[in-house]
Protein backbone atom coordinates (compact mmCIF):
# COMPACT_ATOMS: atom_id res chain seq x y z
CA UNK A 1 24.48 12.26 9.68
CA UNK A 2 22.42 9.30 11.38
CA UNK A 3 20.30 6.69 9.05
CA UNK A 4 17.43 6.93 10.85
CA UNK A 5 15.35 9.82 13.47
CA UNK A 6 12.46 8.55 15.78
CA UNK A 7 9.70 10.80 16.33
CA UNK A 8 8.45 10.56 19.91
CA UNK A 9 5.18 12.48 20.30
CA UNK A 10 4.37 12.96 24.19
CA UNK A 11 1.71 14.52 26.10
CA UNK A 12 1.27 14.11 29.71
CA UNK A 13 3.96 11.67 29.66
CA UNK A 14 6.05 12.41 32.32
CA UNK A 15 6.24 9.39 33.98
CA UNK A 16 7.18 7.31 31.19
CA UNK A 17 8.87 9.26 28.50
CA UNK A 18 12.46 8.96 30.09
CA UNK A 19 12.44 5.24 29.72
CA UNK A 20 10.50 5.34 26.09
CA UNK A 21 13.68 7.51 25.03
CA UNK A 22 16.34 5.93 26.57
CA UNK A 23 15.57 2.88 24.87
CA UNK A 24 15.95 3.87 21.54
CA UNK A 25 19.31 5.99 22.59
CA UNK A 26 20.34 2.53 23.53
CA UNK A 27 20.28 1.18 20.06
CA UNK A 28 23.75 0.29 18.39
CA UNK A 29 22.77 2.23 15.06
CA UNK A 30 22.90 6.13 15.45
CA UNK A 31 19.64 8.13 15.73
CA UNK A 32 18.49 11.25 16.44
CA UNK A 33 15.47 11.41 18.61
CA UNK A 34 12.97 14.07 17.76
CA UNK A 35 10.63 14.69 20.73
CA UNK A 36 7.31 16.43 20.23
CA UNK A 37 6.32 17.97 23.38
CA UNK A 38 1.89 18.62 22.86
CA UNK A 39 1.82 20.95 25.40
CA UNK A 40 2.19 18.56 28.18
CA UNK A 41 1.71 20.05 31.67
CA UNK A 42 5.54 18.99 32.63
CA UNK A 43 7.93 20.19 30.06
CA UNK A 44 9.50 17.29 28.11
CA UNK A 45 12.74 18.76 28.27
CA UNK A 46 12.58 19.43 31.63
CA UNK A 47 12.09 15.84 32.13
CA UNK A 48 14.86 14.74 29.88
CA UNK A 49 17.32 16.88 30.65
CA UNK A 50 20.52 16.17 30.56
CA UNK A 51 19.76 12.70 28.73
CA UNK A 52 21.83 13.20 25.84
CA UNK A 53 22.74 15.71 23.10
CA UNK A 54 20.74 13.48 20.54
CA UNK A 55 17.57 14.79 21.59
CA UNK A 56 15.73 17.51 19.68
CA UNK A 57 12.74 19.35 21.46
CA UNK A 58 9.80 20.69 19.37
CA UNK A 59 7.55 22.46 21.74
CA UNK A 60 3.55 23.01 20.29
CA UNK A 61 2.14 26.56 21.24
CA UNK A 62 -0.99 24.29 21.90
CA UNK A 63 -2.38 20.90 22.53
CA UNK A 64 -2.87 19.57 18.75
CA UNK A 65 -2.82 15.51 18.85
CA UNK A 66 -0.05 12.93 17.57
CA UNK A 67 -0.55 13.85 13.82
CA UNK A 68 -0.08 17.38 14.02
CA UNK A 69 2.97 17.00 17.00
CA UNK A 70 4.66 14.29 14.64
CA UNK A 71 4.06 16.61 11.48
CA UNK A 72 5.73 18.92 13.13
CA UNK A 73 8.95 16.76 14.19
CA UNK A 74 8.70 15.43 10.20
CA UNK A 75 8.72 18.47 8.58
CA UNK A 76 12.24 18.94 10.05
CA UNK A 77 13.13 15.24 9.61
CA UNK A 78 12.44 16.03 6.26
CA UNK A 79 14.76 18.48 5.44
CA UNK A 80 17.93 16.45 6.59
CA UNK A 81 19.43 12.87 4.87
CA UNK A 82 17.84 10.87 7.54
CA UNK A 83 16.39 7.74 5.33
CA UNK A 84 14.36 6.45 8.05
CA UNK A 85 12.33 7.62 10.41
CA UNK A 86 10.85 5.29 13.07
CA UNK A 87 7.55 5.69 15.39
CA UNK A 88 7.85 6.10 19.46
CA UNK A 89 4.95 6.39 21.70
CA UNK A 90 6.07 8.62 24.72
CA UNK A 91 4.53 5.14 26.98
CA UNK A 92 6.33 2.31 25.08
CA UNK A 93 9.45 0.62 24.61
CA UNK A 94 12.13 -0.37 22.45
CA UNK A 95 13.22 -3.68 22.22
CA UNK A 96 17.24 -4.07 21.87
CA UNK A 97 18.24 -3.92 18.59
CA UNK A 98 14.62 -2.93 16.98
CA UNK A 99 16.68 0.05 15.16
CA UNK A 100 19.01 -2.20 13.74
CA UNK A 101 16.95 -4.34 12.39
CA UNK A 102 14.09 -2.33 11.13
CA UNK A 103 17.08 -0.11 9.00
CA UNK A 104 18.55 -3.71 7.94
CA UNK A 105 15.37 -4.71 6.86
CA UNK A 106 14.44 -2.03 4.75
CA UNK A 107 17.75 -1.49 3.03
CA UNK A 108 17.46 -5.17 2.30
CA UNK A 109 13.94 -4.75 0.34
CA UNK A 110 13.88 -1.05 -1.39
CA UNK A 111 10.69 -1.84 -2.96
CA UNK A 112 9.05 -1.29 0.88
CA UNK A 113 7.83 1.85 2.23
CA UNK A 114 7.71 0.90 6.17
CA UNK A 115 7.35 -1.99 8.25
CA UNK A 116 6.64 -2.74 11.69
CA UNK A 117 6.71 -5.53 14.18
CA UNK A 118 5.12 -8.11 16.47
CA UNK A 119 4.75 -5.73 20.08
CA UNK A 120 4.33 -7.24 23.32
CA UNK A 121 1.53 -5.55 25.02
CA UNK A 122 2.14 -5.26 29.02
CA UNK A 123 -0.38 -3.49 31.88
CA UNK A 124 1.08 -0.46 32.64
CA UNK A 125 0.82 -1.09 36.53
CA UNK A 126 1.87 -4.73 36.81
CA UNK A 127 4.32 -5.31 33.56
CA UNK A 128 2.51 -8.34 32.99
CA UNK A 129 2.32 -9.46 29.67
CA UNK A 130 -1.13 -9.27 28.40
CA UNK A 131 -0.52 -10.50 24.92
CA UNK A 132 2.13 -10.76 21.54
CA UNK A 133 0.73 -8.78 18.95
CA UNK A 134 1.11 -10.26 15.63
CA UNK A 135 0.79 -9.01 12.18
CA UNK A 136 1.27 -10.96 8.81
CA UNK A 137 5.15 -10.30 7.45
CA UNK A 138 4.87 -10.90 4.16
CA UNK A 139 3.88 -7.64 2.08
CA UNK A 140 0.97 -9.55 -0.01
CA UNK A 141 -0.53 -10.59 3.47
CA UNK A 142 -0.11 -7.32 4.78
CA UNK A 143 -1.79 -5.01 1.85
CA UNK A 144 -4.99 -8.29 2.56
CA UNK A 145 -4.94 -7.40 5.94
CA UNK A 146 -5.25 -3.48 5.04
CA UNK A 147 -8.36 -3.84 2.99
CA UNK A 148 -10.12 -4.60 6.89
CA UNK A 149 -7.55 -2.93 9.31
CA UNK A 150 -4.06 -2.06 9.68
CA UNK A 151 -1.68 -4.34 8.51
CA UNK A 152 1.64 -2.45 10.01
CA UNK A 153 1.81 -1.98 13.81
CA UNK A 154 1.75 1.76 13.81
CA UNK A 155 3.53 1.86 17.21
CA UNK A 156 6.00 -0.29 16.20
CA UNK A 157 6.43 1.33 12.38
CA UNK A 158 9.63 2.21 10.62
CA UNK A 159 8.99 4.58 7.37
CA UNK A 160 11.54 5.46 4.62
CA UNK A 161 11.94 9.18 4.40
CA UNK A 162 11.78 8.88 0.88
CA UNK A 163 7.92 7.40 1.42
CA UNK A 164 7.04 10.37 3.15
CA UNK A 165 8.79 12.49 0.74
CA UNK A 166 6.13 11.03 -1.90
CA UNK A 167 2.98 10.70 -0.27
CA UNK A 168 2.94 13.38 2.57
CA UNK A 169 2.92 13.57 5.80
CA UNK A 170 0.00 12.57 8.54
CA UNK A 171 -3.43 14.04 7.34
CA UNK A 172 -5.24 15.96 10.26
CA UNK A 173 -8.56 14.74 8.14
CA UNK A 174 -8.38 11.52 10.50
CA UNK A 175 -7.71 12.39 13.61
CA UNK A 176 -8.78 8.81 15.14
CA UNK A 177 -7.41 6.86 12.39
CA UNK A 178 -4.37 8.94 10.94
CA UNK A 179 -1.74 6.27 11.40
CA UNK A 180 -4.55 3.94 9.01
CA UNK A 181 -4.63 6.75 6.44
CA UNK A 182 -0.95 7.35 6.04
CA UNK A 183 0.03 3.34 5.90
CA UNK A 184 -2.45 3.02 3.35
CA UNK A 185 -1.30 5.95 1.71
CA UNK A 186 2.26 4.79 1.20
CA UNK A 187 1.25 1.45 0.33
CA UNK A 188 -0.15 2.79 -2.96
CA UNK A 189 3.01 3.20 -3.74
CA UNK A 190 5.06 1.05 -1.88
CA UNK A 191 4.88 -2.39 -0.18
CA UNK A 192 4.49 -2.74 3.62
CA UNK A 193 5.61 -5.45 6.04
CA UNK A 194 6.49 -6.93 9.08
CA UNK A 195 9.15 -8.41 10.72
CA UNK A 196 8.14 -11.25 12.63
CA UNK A 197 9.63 -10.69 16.37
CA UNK A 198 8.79 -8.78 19.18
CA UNK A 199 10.55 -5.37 18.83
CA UNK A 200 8.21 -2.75 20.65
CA UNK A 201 6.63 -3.38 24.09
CA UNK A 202 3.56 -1.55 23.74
CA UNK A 203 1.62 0.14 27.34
CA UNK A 204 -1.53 -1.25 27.77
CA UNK A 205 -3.09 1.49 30.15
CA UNK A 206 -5.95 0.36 32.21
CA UNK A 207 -8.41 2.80 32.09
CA UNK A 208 -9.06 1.57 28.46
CA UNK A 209 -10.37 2.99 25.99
CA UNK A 210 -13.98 4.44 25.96
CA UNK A 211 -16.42 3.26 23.32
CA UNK A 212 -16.99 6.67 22.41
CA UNK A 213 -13.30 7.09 20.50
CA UNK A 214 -13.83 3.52 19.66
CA UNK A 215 -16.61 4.32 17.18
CA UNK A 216 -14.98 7.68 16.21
CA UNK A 217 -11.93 5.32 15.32
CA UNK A 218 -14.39 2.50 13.29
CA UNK A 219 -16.12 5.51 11.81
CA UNK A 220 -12.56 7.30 10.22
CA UNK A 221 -11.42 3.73 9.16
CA UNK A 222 -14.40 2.97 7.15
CA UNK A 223 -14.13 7.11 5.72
CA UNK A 224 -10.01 5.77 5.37
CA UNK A 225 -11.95 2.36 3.09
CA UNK A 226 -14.04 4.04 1.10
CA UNK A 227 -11.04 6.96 0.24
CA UNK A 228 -8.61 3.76 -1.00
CA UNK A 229 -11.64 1.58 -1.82
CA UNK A 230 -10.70 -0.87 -4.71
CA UNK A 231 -13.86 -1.72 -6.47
CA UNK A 232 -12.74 -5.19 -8.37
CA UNK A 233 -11.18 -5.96 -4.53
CA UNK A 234 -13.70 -8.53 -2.65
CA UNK A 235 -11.65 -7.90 0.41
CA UNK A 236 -12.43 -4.16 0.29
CA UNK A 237 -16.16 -4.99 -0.22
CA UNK A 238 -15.89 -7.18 3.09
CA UNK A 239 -13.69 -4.69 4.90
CA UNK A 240 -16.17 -1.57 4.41
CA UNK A 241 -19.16 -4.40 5.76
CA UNK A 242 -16.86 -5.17 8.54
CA UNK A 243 -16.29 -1.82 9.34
CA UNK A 244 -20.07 -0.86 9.15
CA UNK A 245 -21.40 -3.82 11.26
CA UNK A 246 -18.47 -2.73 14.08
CA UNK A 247 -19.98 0.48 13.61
CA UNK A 248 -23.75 0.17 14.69
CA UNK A 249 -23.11 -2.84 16.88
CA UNK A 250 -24.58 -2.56 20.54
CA UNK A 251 -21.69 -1.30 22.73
CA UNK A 252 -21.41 -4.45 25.04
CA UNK A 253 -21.47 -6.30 21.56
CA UNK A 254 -17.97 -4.47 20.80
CA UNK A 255 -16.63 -4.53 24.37
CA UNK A 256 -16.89 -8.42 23.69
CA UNK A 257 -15.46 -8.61 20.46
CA UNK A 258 -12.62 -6.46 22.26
CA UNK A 259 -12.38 -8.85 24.99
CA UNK A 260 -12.22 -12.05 22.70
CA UNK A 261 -9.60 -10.59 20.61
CA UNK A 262 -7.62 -9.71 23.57
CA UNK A 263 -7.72 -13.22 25.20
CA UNK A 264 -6.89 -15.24 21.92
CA UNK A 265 -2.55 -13.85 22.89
CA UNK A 266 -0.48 -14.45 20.16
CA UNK A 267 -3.07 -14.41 17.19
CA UNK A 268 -3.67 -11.75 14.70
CA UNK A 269 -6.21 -9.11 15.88
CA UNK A 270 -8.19 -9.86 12.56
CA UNK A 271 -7.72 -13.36 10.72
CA UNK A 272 -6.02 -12.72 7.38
CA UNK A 273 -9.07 -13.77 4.71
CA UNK A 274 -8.50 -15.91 2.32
């Protein structure tokens, strides 16, 4: 039995879910590759067929969103001796040797649930890069960071099984900020980190992403704050205000903020308080 299963959710992914599959096949470590299929208008297998015999197709009877189609492929994941599990999107990419290193990582430090990665973001028409997404690495600057945001890439996260085993799975109580919930979830029991390279290239698609799920997403993450909210914490104090002033801000106010954080590259989406 493989170490470690990757969940790739896809819906409507057609065009990019060979390549988001084949590089995680690619990885020197064994895996199994668990792919979610939403209800996509193209059958996932249909598109993948013939790929490899490491695939295993989970079709939804309807169109349910990544937390219930990767609930579905962990329930399964679950049930075997897999001790990792890492996170796909059905439009990214794995870097060589992500895999590896990830399952390296975290059988090097027991006392941490998941980690993720610095992801290269890239426009889904040109390639170009468009920025390196950081995170802290270091599990104290992490848990800071997750008092305001999310310290873990989700796209680029790695979870023990065992984690999941604990704490659950994905709650369907945030749809917009599930992948928030969970990581802060396990980090009340666990630590979280990072490992400080490039190991996901993450699809930047350019029709954006309307303001409309953008508040839905600030709303759930303050909900997410005030569920984990530590009240000796000042950083939780700061990170509900945060969340509330991103909240009620003037939409062109946000698109800016957006814009700023975009064009400063390689720095941290949020800097890490002190």
């Amino acid at each position: 039995m493989p170490d470690v299963a990757v969940v790739v959710a896809a819906y409507n992914a057609e065009a990019t879910i060979r390549e988001a599959v084949e590089s995680v096949l690619s990885a020197k470590v064994d895996c199994v590759v668990y792919v979610v299929d939403d209800c996509s208008r193209v059958l996932a297998n249909e598109v993948l067929h013939g790929l490899s015999d490491r695939i295993v197709f989970i079709r939804m009877e309807q169109n349910s969103g990544p937390a219930a189609a990767r609930n579905a492929a962990l329930e399964l994941i679950l049930q075997s001796d897999f001790k990792y599990v890492a996170i796909l999107d059905a439009d990214d990419i794995s870097a060589p040797g992500r895999l590896e290193k990830q399952a390296a990582f975290l059988d090097a430090h027991p006392d941490v649930g998941a980690c993720g990665s610095y992801m290269r973001e890239f426009h889904e028409v040109t390639g170009e890069t468009i920025r390196i997404f950081k995170r802290p690495a270091a599990p104290d600057d992490v848990r800071d960071i997750m008092f305001f945001n999310m310290g873990v890439n989700h796209a680029s996260a790695m979870i023990r099984t065992d984690a999941l085993r604990k704490v659950g799975l994905y709650s369907l109580d945030y749809k917009a900020a599930e992948d928030y919930e969970l990581m802060r979830r396990i980090g009340t029991h666990y630590k979280l980190a990072n490992i400080p390279e490039c190991l996901v290239h993450y699809r930047i698609s350019s029709r954006g992403q309307s303001h409309r799920l953008r508040r839905r997403q600030v709303y759930e993450r303050m909900l997410v704050q005030l569920k984990y909210f530590e009240i000796s914490q000042w950083r939780a104090w700061a990170g509900i205000a945060r969340s509330f002033a991103a909240m009620i801000a003037p939409p062109r106010i946000m698109q800016a903020g957006e814009a700023a954080r975009a064009a400063r590259g390689s720095a941290n989406e949020l800097p890490l308080p002190r």
